[in-house]
N, C-alpha and C. Protein backbone atom coordinates (compact mmCIF):
# COMPACT_ATOMS: atom_id res chain seq x y z
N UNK A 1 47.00 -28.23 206.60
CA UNK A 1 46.46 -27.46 207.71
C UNK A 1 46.24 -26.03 207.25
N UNK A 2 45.06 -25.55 207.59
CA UNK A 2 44.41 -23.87 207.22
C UNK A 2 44.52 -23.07 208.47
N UNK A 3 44.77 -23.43 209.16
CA UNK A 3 44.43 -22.88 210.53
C UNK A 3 45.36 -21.85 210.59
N UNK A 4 45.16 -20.10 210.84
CA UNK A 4 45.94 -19.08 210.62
C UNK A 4 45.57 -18.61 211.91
N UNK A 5 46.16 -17.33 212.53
CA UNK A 5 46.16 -16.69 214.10
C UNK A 5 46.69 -15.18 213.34
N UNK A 6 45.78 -13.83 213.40
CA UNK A 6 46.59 -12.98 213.14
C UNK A 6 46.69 -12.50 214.41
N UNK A 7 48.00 -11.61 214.70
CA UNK A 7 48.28 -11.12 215.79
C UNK A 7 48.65 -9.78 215.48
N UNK A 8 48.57 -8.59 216.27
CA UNK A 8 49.05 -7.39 216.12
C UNK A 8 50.55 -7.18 216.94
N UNK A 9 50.71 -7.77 217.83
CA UNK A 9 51.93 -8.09 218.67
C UNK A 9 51.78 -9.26 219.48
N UNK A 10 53.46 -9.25 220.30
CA UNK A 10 53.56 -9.41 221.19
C UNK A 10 53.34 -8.62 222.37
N UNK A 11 52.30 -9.35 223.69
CA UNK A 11 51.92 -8.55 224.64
C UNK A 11 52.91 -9.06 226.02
N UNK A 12 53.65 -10.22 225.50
CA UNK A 12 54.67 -10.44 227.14
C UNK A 12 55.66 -12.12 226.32
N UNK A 13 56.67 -12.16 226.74
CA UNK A 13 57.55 -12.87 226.83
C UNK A 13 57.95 -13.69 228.40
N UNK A 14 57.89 -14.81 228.13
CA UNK A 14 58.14 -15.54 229.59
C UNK A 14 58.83 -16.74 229.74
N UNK A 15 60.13 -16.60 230.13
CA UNK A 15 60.99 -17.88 230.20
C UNK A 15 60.99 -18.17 231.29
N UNK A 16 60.55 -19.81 231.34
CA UNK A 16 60.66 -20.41 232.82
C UNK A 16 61.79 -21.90 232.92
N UNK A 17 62.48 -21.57 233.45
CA UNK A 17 63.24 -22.72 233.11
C UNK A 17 64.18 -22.77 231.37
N UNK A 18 64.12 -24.15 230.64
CA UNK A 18 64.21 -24.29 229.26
C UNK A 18 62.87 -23.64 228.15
N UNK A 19 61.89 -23.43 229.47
CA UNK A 19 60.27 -22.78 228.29
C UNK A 19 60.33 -21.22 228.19
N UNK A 20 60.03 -21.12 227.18
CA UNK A 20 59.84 -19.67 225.99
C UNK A 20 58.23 -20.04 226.22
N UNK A 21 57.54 -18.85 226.91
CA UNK A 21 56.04 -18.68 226.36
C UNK A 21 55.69 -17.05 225.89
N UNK A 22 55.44 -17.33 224.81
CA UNK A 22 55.05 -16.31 223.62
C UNK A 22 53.42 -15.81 223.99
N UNK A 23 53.17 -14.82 224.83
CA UNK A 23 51.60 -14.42 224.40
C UNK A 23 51.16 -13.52 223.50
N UNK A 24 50.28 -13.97 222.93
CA UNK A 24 49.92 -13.02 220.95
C UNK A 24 48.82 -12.20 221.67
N UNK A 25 48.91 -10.88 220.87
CA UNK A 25 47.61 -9.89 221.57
C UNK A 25 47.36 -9.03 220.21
N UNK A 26 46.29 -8.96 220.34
CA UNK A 26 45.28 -8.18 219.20
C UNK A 26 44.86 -7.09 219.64
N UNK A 27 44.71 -6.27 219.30
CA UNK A 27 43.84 -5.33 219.53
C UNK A 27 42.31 -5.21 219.56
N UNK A 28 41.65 -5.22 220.22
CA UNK A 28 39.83 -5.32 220.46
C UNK A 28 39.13 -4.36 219.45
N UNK A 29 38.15 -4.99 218.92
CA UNK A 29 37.49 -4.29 218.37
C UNK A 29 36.14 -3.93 219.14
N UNK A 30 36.69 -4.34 219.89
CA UNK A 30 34.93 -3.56 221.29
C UNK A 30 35.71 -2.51 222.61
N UNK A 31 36.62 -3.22 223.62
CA UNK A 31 37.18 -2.72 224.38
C UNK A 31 38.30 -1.53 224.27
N UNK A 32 37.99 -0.29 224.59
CA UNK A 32 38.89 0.79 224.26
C UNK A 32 39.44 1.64 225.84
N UNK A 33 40.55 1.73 225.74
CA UNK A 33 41.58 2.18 226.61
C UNK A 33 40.98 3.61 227.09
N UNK A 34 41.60 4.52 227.92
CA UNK A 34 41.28 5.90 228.72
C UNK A 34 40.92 7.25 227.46
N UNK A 35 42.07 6.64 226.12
CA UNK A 35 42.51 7.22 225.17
C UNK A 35 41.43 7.00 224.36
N UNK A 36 40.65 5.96 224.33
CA UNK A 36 39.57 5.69 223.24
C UNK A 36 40.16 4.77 222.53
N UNK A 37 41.70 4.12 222.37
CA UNK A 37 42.45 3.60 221.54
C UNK A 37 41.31 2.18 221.88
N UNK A 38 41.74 1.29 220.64
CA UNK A 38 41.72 -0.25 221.11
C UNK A 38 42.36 -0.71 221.97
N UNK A 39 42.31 -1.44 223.04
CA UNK A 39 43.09 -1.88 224.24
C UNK A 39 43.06 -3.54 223.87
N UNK A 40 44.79 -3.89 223.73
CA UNK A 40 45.22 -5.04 223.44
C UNK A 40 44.80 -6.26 224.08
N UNK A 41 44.43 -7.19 223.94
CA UNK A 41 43.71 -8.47 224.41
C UNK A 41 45.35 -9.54 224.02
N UNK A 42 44.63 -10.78 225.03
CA UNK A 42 45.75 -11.67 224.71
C UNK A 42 44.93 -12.46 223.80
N UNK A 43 45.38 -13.66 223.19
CA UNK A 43 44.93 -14.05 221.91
C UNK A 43 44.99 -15.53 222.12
N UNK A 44 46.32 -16.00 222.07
CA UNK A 44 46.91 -17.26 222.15
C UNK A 44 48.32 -17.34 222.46
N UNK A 45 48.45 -18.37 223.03
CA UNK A 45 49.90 -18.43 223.60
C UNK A 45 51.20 -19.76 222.51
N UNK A 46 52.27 -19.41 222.56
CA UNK A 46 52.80 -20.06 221.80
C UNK A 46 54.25 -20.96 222.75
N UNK A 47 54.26 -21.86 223.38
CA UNK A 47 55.14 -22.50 223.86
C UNK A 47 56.36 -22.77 223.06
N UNK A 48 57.79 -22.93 223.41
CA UNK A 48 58.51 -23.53 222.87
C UNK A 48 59.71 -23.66 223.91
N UNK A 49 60.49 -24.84 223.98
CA UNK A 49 61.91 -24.79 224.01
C UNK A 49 62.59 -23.45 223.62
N UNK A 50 63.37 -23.27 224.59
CA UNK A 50 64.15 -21.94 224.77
C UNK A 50 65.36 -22.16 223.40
N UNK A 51 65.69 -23.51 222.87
CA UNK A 51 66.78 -23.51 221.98
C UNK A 51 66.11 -23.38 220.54
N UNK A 52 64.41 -23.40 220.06
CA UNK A 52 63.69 -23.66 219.43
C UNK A 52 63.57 -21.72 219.73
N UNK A 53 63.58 -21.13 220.52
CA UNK A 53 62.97 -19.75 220.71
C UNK A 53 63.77 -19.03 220.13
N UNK A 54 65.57 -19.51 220.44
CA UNK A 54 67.03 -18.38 219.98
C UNK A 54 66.77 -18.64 218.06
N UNK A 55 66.36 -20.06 217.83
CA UNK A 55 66.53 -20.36 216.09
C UNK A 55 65.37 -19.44 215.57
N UNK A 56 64.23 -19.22 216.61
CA UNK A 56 63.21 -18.15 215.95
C UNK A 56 63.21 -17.16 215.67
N UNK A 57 64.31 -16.70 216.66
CA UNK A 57 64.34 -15.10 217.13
C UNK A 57 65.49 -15.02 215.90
N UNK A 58 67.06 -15.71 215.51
CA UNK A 58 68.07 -15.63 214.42
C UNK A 58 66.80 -15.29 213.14
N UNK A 59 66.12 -16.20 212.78
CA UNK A 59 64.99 -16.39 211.61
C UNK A 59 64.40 -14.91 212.04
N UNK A 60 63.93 -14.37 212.54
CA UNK A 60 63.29 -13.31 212.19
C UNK A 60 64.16 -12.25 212.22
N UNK A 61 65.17 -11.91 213.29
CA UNK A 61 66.00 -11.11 212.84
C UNK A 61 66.50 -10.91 211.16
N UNK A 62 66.94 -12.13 210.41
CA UNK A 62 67.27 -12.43 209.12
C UNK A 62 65.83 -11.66 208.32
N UNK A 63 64.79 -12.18 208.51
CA UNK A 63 64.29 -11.71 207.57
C UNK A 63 63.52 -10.19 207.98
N UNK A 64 63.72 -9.55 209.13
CA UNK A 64 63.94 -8.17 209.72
C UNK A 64 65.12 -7.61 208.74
N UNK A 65 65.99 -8.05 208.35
CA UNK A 65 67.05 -7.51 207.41
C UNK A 65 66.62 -7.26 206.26
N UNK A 66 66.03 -8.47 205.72
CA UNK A 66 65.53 -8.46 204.40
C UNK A 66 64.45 -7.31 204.27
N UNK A 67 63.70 -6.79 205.13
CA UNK A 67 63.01 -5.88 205.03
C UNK A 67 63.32 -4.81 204.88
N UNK A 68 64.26 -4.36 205.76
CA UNK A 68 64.90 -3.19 205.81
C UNK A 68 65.67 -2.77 204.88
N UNK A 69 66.56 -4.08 204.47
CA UNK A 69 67.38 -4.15 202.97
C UNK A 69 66.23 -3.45 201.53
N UNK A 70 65.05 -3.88 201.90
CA UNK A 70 63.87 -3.84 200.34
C UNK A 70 63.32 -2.12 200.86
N UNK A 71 63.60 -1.95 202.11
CA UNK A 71 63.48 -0.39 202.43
C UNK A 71 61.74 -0.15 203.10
N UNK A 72 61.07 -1.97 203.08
CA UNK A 72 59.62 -1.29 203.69
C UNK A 72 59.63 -1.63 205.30
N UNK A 73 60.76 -1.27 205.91
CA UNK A 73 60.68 -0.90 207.03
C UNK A 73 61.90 0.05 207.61
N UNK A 74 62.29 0.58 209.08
CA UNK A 74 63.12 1.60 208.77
C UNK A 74 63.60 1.14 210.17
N UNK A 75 64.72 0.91 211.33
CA UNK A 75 64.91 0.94 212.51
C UNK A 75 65.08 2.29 213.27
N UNK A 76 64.69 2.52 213.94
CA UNK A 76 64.47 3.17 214.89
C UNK A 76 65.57 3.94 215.01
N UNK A 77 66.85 3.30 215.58
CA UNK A 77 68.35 4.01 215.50
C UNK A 77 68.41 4.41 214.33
N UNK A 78 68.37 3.72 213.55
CA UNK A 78 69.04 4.30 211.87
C UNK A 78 68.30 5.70 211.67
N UNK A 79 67.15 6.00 212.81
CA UNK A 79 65.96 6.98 212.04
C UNK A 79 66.94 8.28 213.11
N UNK A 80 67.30 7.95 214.28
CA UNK A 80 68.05 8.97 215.20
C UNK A 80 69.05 9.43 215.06
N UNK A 81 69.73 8.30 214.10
CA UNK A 81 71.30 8.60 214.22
C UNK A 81 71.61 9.64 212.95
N UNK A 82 70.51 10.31 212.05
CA UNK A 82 70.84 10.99 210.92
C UNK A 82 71.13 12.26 211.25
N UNK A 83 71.90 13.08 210.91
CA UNK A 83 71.89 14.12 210.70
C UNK A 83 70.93 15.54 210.95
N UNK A 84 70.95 16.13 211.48
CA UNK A 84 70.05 17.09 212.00
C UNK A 84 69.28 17.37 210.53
N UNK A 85 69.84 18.08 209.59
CA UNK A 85 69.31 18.40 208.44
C UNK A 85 68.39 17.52 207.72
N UNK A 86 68.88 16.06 207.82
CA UNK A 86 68.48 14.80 207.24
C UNK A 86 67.20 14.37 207.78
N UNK A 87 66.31 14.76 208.59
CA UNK A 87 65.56 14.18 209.39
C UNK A 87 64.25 13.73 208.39
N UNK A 88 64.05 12.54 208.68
CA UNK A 88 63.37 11.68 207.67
C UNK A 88 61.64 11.81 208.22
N UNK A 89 61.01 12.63 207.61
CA UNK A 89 59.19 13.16 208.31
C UNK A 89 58.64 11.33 208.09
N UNK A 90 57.86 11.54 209.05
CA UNK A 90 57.15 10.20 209.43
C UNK A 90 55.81 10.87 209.48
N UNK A 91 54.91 9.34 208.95
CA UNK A 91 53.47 9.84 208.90
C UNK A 91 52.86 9.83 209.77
N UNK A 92 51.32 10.93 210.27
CA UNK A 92 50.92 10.23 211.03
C UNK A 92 50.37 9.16 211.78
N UNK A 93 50.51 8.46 212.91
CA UNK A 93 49.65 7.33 213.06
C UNK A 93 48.54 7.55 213.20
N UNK A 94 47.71 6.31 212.69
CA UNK A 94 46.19 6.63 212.26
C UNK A 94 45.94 6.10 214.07
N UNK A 95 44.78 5.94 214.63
CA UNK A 95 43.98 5.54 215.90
C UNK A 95 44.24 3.82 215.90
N UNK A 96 44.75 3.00 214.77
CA UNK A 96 44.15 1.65 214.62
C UNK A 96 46.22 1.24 214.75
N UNK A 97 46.72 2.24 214.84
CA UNK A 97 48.55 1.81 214.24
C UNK A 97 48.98 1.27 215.96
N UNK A 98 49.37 -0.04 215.51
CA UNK A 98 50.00 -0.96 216.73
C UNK A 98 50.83 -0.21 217.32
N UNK A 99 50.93 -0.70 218.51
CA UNK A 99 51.88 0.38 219.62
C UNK A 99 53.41 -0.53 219.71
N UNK A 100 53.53 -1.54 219.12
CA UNK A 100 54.74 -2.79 218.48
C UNK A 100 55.59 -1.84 217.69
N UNK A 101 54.98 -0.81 216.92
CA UNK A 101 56.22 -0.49 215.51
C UNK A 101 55.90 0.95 215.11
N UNK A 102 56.15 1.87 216.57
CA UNK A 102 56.43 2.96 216.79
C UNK A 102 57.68 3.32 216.22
């Protein structure tokens, strides 16, 4: 199977019952927000069992570690909790940078 889906985020989470529904949202390359930004579209939706959703969410947390461990990503707290002196400059975001990984 070839069949790929890129997504820029998640645009909503929805448990009903035992169901996990996942909606994927992209950002538009036609439709733009008040800001001029791209304004997020939904994409496709991803169903699952809620016990199939906690093993997804462990799995990405894990490899959320591994990232952070290799240093190409940074958490948010870890970025607040430094030291006044220590303060780690962040670049700017370009017009196209997901509103997911502020």
């Amino acid at each position: 199977m070839n069949n790929e889906l890129y997504a820029d985020g998640i645009g909503e989470i929805t448990v009903t019952g035992t169901i996990v529904r996942i909606d994927l949202m992209s950002l538009s390359a036609t439709e733009r927000d008040d800001s001029n930004n791209p304004r997020p579209v939904f994409r496709q939706r991803i169903i699952m069992p809620v016990d199939a959703f906690a093993n997804a969410v462990d799995l990405m947390q894990k490899a959320l570690g591994g990232l952070v461990e290799a240093g190409a990503v940074r958490r948010i707290g870890d970025i607040t909790q430094l030291p006044a002196g220590d303060a780690v400059p962040q670049p700017p975001l370009s017009a196209n940078a997901s509103p997911n990984f502020n």
